[in-house]
N, C-alpha and C. Protein backbone atom coordinates (compact mmCIF):
# COMPACT_ATOMS: atom_id res chain seq x y z
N UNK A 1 97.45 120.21 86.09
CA UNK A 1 97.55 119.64 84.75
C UNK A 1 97.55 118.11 84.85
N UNK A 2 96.22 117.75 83.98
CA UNK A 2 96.58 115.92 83.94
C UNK A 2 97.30 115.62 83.10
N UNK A 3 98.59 114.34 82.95
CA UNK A 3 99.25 114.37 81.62
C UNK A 3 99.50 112.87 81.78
N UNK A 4 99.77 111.93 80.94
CA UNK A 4 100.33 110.98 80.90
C UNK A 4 101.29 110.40 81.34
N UNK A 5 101.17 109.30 82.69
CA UNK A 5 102.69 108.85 82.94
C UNK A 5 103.68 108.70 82.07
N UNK A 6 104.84 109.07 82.33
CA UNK A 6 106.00 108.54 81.99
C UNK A 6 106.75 107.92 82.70
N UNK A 7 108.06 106.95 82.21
CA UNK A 7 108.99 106.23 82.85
C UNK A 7 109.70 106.96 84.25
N UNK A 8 109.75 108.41 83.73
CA UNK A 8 110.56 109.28 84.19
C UNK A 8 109.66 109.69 85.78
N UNK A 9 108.37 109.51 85.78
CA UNK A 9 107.74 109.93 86.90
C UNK A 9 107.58 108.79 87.96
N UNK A 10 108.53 107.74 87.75
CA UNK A 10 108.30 106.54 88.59
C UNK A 10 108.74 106.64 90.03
N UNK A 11 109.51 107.25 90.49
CA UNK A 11 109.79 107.52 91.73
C UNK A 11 108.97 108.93 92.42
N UNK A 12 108.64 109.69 91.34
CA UNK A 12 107.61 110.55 92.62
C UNK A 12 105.98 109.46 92.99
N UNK A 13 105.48 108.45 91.54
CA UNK A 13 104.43 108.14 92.06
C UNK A 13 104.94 107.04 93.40
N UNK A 14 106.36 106.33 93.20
CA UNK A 14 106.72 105.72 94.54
C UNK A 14 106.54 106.07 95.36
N UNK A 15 106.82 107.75 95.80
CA UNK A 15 106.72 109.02 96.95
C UNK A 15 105.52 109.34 97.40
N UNK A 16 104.65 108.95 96.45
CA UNK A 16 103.27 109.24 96.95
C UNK A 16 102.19 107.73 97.42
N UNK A 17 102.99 106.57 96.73
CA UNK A 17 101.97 105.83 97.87
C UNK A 17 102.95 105.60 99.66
N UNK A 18 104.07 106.03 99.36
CA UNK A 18 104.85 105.94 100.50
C UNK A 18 104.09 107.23 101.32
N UNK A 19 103.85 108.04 101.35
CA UNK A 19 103.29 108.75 101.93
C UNK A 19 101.92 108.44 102.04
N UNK A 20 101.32 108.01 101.46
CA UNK A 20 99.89 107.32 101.83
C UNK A 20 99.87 105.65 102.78
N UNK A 21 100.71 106.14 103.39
CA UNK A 21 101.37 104.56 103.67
C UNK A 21 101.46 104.52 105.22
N UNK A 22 101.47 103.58 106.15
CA UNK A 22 100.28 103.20 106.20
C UNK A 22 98.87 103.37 106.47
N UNK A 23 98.44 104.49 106.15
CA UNK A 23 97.21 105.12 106.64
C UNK A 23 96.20 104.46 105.35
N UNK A 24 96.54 104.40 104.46
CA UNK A 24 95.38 104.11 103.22
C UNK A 24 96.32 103.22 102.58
N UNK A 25 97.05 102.75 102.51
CA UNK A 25 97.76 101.34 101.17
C UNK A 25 98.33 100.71 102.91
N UNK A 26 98.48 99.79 102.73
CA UNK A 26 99.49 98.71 102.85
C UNK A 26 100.42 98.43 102.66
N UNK A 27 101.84 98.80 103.17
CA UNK A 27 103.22 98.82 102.83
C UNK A 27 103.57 97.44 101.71
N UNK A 28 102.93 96.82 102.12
CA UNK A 28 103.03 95.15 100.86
C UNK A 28 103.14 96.15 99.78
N UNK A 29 101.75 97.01 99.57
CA UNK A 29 100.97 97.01 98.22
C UNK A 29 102.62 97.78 97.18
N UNK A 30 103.01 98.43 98.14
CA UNK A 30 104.39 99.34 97.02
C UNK A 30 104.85 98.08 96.03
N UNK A 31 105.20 97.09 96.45
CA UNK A 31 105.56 96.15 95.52
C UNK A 31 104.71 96.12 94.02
N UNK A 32 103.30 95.67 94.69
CA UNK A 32 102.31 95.46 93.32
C UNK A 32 102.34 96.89 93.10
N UNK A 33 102.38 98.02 93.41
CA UNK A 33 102.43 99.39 92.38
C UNK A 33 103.83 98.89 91.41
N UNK A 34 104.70 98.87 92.07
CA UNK A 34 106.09 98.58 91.37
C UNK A 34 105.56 97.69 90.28
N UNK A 35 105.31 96.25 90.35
CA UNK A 35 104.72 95.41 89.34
C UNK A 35 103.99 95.78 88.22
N UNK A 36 102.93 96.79 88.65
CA UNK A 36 101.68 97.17 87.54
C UNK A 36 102.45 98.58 87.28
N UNK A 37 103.34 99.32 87.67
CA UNK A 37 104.09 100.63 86.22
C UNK A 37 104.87 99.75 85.16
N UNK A 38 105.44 98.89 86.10
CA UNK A 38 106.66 98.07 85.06
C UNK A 38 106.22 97.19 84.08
N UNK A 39 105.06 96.46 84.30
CA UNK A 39 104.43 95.02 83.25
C UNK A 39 103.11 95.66 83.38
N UNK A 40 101.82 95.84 84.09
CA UNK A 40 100.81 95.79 83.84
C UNK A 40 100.61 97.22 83.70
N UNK A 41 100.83 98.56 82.84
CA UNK A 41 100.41 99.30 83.11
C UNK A 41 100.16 99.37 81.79
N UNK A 42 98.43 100.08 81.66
CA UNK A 42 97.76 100.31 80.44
C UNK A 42 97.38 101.86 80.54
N UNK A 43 96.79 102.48 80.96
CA UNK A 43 96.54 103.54 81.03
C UNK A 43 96.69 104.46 82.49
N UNK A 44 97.69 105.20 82.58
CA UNK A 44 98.30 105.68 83.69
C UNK A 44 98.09 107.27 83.79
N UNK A 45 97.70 108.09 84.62
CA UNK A 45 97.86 109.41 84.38
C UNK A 45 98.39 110.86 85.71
N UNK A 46 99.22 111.57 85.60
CA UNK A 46 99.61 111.97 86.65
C UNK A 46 98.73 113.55 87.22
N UNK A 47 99.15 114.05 88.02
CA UNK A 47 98.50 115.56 88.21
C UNK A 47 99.98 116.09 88.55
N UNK A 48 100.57 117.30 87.94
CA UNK A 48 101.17 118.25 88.17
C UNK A 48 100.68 119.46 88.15
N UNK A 49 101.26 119.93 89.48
CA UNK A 49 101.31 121.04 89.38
C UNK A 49 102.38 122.41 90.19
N UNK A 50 102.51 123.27 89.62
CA UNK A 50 104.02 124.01 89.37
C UNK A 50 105.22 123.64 89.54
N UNK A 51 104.82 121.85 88.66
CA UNK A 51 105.98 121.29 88.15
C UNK A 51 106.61 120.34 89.69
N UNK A 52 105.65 120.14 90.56
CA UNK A 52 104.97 119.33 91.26
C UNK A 52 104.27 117.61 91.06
N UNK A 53 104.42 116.68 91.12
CA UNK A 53 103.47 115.57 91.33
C UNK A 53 102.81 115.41 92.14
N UNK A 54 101.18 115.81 91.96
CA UNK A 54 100.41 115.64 93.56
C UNK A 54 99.47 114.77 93.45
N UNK A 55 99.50 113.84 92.03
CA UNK A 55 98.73 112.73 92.19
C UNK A 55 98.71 112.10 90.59
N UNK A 56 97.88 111.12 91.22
CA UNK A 56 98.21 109.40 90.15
C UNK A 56 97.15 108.94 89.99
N UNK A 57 96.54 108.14 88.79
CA UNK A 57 95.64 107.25 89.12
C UNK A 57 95.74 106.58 87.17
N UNK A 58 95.65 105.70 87.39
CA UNK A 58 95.14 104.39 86.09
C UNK A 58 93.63 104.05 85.57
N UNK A 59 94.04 103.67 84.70
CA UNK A 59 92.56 102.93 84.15
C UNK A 59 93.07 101.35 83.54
N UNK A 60 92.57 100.31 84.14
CA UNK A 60 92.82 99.07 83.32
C UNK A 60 91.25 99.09 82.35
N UNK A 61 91.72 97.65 81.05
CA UNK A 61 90.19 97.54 80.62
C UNK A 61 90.59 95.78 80.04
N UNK A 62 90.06 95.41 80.14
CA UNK A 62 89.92 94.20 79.99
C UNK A 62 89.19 93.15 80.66
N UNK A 63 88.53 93.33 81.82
CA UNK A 63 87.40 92.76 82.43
C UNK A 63 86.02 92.49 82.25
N UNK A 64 85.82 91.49 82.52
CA UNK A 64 84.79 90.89 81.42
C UNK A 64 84.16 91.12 80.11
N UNK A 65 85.25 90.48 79.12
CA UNK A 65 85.45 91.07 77.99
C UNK A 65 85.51 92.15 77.14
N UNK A 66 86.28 93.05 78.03
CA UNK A 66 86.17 94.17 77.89
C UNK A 66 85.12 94.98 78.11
N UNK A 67 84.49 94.47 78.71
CA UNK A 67 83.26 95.62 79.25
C UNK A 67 83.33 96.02 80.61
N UNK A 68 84.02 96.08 81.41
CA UNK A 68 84.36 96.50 82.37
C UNK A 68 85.87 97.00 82.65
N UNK A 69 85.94 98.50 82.54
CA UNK A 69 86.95 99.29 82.87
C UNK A 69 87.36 99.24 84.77
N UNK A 70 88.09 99.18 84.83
CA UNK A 70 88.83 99.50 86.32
C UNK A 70 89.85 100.96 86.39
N UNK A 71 89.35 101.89 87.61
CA UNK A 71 89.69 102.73 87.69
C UNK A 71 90.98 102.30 88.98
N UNK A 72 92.38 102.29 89.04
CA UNK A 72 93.16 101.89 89.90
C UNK A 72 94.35 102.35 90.41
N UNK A 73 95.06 102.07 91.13
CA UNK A 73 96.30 103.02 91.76
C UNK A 73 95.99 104.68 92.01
N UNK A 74 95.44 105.14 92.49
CA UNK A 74 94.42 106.26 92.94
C UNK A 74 95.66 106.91 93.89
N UNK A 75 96.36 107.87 93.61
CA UNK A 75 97.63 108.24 94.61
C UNK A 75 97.34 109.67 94.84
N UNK A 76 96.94 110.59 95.77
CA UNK A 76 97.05 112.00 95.84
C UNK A 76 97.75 111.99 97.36
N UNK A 77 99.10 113.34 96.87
CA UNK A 77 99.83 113.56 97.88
C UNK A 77 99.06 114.31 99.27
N UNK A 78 99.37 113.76 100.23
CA UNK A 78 98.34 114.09 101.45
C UNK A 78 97.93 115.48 101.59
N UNK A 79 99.21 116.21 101.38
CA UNK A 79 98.86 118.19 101.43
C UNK A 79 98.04 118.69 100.57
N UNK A 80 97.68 117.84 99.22
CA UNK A 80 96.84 118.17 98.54
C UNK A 80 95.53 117.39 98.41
N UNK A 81 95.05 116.63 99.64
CA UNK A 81 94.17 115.94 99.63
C UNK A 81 92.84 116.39 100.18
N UNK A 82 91.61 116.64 99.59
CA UNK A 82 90.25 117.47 99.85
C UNK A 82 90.57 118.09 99.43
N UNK A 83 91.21 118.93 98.25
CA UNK A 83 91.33 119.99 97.32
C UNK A 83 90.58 120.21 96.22
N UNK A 84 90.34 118.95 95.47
CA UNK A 84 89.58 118.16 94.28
C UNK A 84 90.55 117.95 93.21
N UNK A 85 91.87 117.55 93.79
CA UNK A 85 92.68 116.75 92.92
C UNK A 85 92.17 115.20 92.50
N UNK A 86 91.54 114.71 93.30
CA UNK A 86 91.30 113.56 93.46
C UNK A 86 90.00 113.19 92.55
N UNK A 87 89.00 114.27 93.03
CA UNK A 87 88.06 114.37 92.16
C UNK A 87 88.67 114.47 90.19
N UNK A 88 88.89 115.11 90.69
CA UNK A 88 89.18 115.74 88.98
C UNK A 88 89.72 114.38 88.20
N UNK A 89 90.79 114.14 88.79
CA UNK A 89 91.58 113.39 87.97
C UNK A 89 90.52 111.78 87.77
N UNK A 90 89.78 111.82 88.87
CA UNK A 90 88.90 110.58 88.58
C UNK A 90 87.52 110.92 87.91
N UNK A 91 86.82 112.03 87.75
CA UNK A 91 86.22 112.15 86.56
C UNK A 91 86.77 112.44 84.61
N UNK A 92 88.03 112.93 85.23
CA UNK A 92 88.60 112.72 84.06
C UNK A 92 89.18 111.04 83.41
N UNK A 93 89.43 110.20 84.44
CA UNK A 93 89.33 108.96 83.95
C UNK A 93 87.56 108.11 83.43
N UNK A 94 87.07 108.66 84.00
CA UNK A 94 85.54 108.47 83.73
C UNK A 94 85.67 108.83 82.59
N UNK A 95 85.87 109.78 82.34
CA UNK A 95 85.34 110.30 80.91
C UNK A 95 86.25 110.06 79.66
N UNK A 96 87.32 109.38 80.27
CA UNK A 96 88.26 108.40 79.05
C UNK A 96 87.62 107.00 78.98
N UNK A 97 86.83 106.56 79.86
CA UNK A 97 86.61 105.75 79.60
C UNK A 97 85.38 105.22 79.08
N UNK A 98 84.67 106.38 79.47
CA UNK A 98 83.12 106.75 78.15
C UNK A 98 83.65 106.51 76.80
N UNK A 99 84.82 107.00 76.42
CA UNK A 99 85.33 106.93 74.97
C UNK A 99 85.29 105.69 74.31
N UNK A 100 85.21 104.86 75.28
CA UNK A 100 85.77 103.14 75.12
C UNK A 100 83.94 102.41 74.74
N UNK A 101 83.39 102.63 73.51
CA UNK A 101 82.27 101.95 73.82
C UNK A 101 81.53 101.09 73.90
N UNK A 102 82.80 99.96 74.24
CA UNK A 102 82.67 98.93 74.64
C UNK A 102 82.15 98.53 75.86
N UNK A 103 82.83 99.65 76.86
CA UNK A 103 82.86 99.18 78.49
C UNK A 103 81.49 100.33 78.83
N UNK A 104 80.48 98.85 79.66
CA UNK A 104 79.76 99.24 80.14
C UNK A 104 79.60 99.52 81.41
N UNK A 105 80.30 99.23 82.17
CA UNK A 105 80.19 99.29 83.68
C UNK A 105 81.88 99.53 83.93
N UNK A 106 81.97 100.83 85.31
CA UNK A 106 83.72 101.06 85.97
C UNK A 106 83.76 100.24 87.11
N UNK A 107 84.82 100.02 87.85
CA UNK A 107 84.77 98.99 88.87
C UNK A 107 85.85 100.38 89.26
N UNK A 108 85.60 100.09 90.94
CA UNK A 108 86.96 100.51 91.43
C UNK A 108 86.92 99.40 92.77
N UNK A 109 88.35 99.23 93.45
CA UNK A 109 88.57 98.29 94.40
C UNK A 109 89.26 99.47 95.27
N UNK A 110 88.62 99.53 96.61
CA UNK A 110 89.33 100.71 97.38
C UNK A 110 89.05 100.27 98.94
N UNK A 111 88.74 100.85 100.21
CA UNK A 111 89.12 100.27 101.03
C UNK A 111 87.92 101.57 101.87
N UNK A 112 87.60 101.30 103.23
CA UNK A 112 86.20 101.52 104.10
C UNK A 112 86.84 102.77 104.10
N UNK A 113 88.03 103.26 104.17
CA UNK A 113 88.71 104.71 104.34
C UNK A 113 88.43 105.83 103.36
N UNK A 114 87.88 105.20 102.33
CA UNK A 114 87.70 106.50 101.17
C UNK A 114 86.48 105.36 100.06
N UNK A 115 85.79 104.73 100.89
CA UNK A 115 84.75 104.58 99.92
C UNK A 115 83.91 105.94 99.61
N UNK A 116 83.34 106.35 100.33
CA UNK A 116 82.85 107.88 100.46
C UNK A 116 82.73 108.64 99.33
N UNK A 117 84.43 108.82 99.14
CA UNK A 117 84.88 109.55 98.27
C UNK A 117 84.09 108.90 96.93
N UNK A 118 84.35 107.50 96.48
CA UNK A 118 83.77 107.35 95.04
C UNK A 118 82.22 107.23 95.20
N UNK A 119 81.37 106.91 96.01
CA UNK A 119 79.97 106.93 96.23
C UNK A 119 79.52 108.09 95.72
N UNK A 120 80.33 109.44 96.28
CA UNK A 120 80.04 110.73 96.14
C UNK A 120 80.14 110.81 94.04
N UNK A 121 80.78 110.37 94.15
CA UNK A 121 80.84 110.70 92.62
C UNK A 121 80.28 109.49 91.71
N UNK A 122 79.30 108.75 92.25
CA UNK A 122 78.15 107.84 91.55
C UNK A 122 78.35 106.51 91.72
N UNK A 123 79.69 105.91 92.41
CA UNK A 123 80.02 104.30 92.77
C UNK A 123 78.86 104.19 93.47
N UNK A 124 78.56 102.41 93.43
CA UNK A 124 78.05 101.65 94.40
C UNK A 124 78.88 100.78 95.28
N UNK A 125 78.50 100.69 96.48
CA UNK A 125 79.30 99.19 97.17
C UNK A 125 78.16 97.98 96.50
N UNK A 126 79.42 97.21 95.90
CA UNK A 126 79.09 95.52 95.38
C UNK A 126 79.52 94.59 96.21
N UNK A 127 80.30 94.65 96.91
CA UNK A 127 81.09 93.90 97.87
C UNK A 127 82.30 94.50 98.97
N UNK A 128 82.12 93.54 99.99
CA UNK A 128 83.60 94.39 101.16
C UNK A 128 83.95 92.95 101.46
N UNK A 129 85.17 92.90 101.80
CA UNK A 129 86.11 91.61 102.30
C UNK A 129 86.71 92.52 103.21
N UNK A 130 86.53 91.88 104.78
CA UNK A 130 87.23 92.33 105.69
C UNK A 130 88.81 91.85 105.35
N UNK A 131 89.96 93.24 105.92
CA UNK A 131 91.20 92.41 105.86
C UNK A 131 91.56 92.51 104.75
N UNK A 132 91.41 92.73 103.59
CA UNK A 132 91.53 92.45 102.38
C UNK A 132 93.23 92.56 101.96
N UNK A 133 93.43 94.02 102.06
CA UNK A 133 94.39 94.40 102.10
C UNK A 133 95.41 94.55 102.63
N UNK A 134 95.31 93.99 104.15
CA UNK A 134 96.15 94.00 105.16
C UNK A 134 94.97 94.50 106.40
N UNK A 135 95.97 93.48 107.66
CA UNK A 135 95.06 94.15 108.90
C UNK A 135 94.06 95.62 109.15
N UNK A 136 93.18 95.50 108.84
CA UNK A 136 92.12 96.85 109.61
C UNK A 136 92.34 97.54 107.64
N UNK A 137 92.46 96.67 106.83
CA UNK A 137 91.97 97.79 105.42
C UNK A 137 91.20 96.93 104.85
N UNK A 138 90.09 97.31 104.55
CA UNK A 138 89.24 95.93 104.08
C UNK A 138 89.19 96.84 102.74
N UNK A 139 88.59 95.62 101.56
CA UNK A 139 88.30 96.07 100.29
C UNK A 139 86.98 96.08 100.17
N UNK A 140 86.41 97.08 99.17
CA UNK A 140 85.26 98.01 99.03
C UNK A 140 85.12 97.92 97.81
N UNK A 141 84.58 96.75 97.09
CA UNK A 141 84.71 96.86 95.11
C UNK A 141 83.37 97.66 95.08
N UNK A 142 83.63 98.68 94.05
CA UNK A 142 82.64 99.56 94.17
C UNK A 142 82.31 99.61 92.03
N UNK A 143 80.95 99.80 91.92
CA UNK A 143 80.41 100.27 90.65
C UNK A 143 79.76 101.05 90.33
N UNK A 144 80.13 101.63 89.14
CA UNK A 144 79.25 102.61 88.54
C UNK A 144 79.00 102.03 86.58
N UNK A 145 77.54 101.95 86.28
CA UNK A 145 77.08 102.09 85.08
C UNK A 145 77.47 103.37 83.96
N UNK A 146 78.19 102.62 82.82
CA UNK A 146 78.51 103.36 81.87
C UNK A 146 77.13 104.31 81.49
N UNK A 147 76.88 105.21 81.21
CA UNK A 147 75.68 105.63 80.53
C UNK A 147 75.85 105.99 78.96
């Protein structure tokens, strides 16, 4: 089930980049998650299931004048990872953000470890910065055209 963050789910999505940690985030990054639930969070959404949290992911929109949506904080708990939690919940942000018809182009910012993953589902690589994120995680800004 996808449903809308709440206040109340703030420590399992804590649990899940801690467990993605350090293999795919950057122990820094828990901070800026902390930052963007508390002040920057615009559109947030969780995956439960049998009353379970097995994953997270956002949508910002405000990039270049609103025509560019960002798909961000991307969290699936490791036991449920290659299942198509990950999938799902990120075509289902796709398709909230078709709604918006303003935004013509999604951005996502992710790292050489799971570019793959969004290519597979229609991203491009636009750019990589070695390091980006911390030693050996480089960033991968990746796009896909609104249609």
């Amino acid at each position: 089930m996808i449903r809308k963050y709440v206040p109340s789910d703030f420590l399992a999505v804590l649990t899940l980049i801690q467990l993605n940690s350090p293999k795919y985030f950057h122990p820094s990054e828990e901070k800026d998650l902390i930052k963007y639930l508390k002040l920057d969070l615009e559109e947030y959404y969780v995956v439960e299931i049998a009353g379970q949290l097995v994953g997270a992911g956002g949508i910002n929109f405000g990039f270049s004048n609103g025509e560019t949506a960002r798909i961000s904080w991307d969290l699936i708990h490791p036991d449920w990872q290659g299942k198509g939690i990950g999938s799902g919940l990120t075509l289902f942000r796709i398709n909230e953000i078709k709604k918006n018809s303003k935004v013509i182009k999604i951005e996502v910012r992710t790292s050489q470890l799971v570019y793959a993953f969004y290519q597979k589902l229609g991203f491009e690589l636009v750019e990589s910065i070695d390091d980006y994120w911390g030693k050996g995680l480089h960033l991968y800004r990746m796009e896909q055209n609104v249609l």
